[in-house]
Protein backbone atom coordinates (compact mmCIF):
# COMPACT_ATOMS: atom_id res chain seq x y z
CA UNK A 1 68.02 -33.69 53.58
CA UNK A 2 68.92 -30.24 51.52
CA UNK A 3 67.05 -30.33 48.00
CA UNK A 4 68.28 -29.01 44.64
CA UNK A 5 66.79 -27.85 41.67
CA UNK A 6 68.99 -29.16 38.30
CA UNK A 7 67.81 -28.40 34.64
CA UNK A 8 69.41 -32.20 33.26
CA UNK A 9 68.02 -35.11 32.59
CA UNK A 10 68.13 -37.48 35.36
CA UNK A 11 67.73 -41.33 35.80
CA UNK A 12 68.60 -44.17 38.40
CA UNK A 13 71.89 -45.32 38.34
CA UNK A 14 73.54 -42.24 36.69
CA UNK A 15 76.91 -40.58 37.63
CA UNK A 16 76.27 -37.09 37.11
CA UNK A 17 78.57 -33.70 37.64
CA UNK A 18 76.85 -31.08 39.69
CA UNK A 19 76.04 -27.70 37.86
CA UNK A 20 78.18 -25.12 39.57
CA UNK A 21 75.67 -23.12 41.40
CA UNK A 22 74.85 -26.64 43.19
CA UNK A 23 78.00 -27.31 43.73
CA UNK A 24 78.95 -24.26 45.51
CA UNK A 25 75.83 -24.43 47.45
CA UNK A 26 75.84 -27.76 48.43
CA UNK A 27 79.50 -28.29 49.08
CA UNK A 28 80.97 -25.25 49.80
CA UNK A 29 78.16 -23.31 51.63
CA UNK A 30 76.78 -26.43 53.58
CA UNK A 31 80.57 -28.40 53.45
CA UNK A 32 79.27 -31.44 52.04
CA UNK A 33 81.88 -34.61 51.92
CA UNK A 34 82.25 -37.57 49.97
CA UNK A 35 78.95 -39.64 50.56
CA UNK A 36 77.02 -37.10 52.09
CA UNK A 37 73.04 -37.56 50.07
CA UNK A 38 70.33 -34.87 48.98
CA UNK A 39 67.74 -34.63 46.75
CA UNK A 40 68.16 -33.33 43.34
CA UNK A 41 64.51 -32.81 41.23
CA UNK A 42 64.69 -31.02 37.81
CA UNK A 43 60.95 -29.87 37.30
CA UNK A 44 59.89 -33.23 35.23
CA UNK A 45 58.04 -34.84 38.08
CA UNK A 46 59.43 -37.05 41.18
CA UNK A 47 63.06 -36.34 42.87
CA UNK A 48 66.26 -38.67 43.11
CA UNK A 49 68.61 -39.31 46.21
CA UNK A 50 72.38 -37.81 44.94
CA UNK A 51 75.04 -38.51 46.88
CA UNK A 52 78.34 -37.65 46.35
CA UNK A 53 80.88 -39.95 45.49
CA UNK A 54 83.54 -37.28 44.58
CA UNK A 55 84.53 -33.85 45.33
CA UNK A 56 87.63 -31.47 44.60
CA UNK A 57 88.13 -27.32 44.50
CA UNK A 58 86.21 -27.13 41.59
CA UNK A 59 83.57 -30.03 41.12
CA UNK A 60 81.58 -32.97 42.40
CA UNK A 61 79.96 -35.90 41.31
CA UNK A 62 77.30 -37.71 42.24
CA UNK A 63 75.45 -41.01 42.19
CA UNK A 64 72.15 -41.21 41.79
CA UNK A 65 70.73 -44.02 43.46
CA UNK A 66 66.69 -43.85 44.26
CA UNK A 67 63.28 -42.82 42.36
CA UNK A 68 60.75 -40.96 44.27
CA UNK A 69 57.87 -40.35 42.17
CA UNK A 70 55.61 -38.14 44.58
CA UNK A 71 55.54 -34.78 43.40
CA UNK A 72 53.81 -33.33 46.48
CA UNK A 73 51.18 -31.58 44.58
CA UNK A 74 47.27 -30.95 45.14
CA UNK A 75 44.95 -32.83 43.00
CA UNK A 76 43.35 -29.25 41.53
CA UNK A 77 45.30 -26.89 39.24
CA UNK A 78 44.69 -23.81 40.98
CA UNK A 79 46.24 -20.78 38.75
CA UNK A 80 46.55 -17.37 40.37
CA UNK A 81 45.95 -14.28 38.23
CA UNK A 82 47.82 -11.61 40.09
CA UNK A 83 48.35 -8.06 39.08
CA UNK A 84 52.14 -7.41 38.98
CA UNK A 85 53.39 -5.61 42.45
CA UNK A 86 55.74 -3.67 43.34
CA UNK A 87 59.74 -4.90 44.73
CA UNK A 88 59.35 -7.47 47.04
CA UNK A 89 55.48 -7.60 47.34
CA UNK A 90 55.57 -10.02 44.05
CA UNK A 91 58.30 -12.29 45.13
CA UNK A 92 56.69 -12.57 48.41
CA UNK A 93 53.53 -13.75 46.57
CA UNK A 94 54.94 -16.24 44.40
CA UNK A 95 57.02 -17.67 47.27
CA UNK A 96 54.04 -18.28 49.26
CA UNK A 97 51.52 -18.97 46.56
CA UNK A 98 54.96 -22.35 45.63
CA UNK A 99 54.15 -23.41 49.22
CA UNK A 100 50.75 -23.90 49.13
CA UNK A 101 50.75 -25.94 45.52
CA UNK A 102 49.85 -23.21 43.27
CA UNK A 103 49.70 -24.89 39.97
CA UNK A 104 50.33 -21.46 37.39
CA UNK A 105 51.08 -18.19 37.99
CA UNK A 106 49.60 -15.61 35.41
CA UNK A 107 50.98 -12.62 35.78
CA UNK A 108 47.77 -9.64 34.74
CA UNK A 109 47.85 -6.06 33.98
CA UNK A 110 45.07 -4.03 35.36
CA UNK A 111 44.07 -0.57 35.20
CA UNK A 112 45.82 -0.22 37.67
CA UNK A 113 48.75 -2.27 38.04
CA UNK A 114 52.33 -1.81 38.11
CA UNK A 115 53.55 -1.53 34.28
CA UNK A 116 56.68 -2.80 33.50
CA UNK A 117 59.29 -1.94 30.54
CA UNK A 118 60.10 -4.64 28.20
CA UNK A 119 63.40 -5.27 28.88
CA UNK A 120 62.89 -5.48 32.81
CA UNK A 121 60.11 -7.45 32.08
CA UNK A 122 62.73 -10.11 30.81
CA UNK A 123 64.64 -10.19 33.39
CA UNK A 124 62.06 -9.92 36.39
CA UNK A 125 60.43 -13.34 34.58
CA UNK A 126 63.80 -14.46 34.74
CA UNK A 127 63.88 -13.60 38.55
CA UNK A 128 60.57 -14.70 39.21
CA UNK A 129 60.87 -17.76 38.11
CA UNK A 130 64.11 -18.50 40.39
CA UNK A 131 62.11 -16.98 43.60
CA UNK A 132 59.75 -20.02 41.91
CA UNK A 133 62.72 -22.54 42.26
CA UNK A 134 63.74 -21.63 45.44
CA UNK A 135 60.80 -22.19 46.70
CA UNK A 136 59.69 -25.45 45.38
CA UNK A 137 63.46 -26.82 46.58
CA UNK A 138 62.13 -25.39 50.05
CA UNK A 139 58.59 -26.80 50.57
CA UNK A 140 59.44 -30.18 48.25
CA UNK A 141 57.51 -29.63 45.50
CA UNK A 142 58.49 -31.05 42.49
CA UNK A 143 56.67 -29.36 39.49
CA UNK A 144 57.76 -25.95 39.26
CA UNK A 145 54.39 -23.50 38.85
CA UNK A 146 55.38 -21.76 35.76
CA UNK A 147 55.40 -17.88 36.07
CA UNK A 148 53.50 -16.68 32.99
CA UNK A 149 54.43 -13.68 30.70
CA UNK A 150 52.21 -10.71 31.71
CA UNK A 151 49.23 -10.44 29.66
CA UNK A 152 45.78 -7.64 29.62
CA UNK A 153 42.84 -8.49 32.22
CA UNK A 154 40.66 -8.76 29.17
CA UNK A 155 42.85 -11.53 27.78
CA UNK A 156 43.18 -13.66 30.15
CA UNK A 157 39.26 -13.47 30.84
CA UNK A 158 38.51 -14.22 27.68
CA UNK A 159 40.66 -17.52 27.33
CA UNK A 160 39.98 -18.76 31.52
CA UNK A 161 37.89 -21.45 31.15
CA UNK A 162 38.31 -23.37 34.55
CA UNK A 163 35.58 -24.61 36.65
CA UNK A 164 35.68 -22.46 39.47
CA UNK A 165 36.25 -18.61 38.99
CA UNK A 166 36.99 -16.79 41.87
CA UNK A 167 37.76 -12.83 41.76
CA UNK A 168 38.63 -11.02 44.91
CA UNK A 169 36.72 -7.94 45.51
CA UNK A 170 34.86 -6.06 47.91
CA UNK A 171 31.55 -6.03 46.27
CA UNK A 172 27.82 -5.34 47.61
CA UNK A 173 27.05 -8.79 45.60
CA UNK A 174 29.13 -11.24 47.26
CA UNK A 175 29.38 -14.94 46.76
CA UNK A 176 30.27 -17.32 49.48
CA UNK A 177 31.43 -20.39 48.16
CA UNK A 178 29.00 -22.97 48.79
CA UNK A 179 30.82 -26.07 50.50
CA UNK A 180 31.93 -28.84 48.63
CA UNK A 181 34.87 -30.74 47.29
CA UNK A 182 36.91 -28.31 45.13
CA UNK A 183 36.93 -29.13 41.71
CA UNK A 184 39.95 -29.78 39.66
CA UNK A 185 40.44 -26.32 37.84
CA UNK A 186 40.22 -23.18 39.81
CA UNK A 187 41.12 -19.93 38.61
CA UNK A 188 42.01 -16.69 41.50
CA UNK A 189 42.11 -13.18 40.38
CA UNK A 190 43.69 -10.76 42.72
CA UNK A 191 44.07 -6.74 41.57
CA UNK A 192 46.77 -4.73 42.20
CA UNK A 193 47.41 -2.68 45.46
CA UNK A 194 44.78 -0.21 44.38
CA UNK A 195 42.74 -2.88 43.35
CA UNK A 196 40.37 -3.69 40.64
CA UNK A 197 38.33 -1.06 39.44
CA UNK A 198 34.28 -1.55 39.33
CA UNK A 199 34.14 -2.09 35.79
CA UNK A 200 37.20 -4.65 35.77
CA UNK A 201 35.07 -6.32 38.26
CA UNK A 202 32.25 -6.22 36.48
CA UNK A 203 34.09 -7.45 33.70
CA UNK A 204 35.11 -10.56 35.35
CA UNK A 205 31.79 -11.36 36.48
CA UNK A 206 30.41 -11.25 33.05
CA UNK A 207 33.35 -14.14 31.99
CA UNK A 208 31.47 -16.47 34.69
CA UNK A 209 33.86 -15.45 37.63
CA UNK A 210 32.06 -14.81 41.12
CA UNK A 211 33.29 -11.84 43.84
CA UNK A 212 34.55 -13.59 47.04
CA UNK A 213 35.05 -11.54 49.90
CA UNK A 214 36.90 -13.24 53.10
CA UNK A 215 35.75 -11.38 56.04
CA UNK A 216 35.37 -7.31 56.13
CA UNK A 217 39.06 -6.41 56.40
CA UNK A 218 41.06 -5.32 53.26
CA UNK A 219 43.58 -7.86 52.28
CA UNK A 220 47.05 -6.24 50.61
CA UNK A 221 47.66 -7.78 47.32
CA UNK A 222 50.52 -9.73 48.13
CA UNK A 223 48.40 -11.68 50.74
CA UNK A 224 44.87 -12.45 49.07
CA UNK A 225 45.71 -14.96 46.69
CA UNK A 226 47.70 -16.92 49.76
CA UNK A 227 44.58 -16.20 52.25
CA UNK A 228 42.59 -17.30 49.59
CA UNK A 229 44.01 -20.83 48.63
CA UNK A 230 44.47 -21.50 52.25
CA UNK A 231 40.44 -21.00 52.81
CA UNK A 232 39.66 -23.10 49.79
CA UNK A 233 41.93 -25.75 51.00
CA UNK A 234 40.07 -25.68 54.60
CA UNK A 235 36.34 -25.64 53.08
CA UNK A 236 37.83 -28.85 50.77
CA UNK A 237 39.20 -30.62 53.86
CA UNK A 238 35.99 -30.08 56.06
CA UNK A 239 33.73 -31.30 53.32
CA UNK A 240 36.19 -34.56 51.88
């Protein structure tokens, strides 16, 4: 059944116009008829069944008819810290990091990171936050991971106060993450395609976060955070 994102209220029992985008979707791109059903979710937790009790040129309404209330999501709020990339390297990364249940998305400048003006830094939250959208109407979650407004490393290590701190580095004092059930705040920071720089590291360390290394290969930016939920999610499964 295709899923939509809408930003309206919903409830049981309501006849409600599609937004346009939705509509043209839906309806024109997928031909949709008169009591064809999807899921519509608008971000405020569970999804409805639509479907469509009438349809023209220009608009169609549905009837929402049945509550889900699973949202799909992991029990821990994992929140990536990722160093803004490049084109499609950071829409890649959000995607991905949607799929596997990320809870937040903080975007970080580094030393190195890619700097954005303010104005394009308007509309690439704007754009980031869609790529968000699309993906949680893809993989059926139904919170939408918030993208946050960039911010300095030394910012958002001074005000990260979750459980687990993991920063991913390449570091002659490594920490292998001892196994047990995850807790229920994790923070991830991954640098920028040059990646951190020793005293950003160092930095991070000194905030309570420990350097995780997966393996002896390099990991491109866009990647670690993924690679790196996906291993915490493994060591959780073996050891719950």
């Amino acid at each position: 059944m295709s899923r939509f994102f809408v930003d309206l209220p919903l409830t049981v029992n309501q006849s409600l116009t599609l937004p346009d985008d939705v509509y043209h979707h839906w309806c024109k791109v997928l031909r949709a008829k008169i009591g064809d059903a999807a899921t519509l979710f608008n971000g405020q937790g569970g999804e409805y069944t639509a479907v469509i009790t009438d349809i023209d040129k220009r608009r169609a309404v549905v009837m929402l008819t049945h509550f889900n209330p699973n949202n799909r999501t992991t029990y821990q709020h994992i929140t990536l810290a990722q160093a803004m990339s490049k084109g499609e390297r950071m829409d890649y990364t959000i995607q991905k990091a949607c799929e596997m249940g990320v809870f937040a998305i903080q975007l970080i400048i580094t030393e190195r990171s890619e700097r954005l003006r303010y104005e394009r830094d308007l509309k690439k939250l704007s754009h980031w936050q869609a790529v968000a959208i699309s993906a949680c109407e893809q993989c059926g979650l139904n919170i939408i991971p918030k993208i946050l407004p960039p911010v300095e490393l030394d910012e958002f290590l001074a005000n990260c106060h979750d459980t687990l701190k993991l920063v991913m580095a390449l570091s002659s004092d490594k920490h292998v993450y001892t196994p047990a059930p995850l807790p229920n705040s994790i923070s991830i920071l991954i640098g920028p395609e040059g990646g951190l720089s020793e005293n950003e590291i160092a930095k991070a360390c000194s905030h309570g976060f420990l350097t995780w290394t997966l393996g002896e290969r390099i990991l491109r930016t866009e990647t670690a955070g993924i690679v790196t939920m996906a291993s915490l999610f493994m060591i959780d499964h073996m050891t719950s």
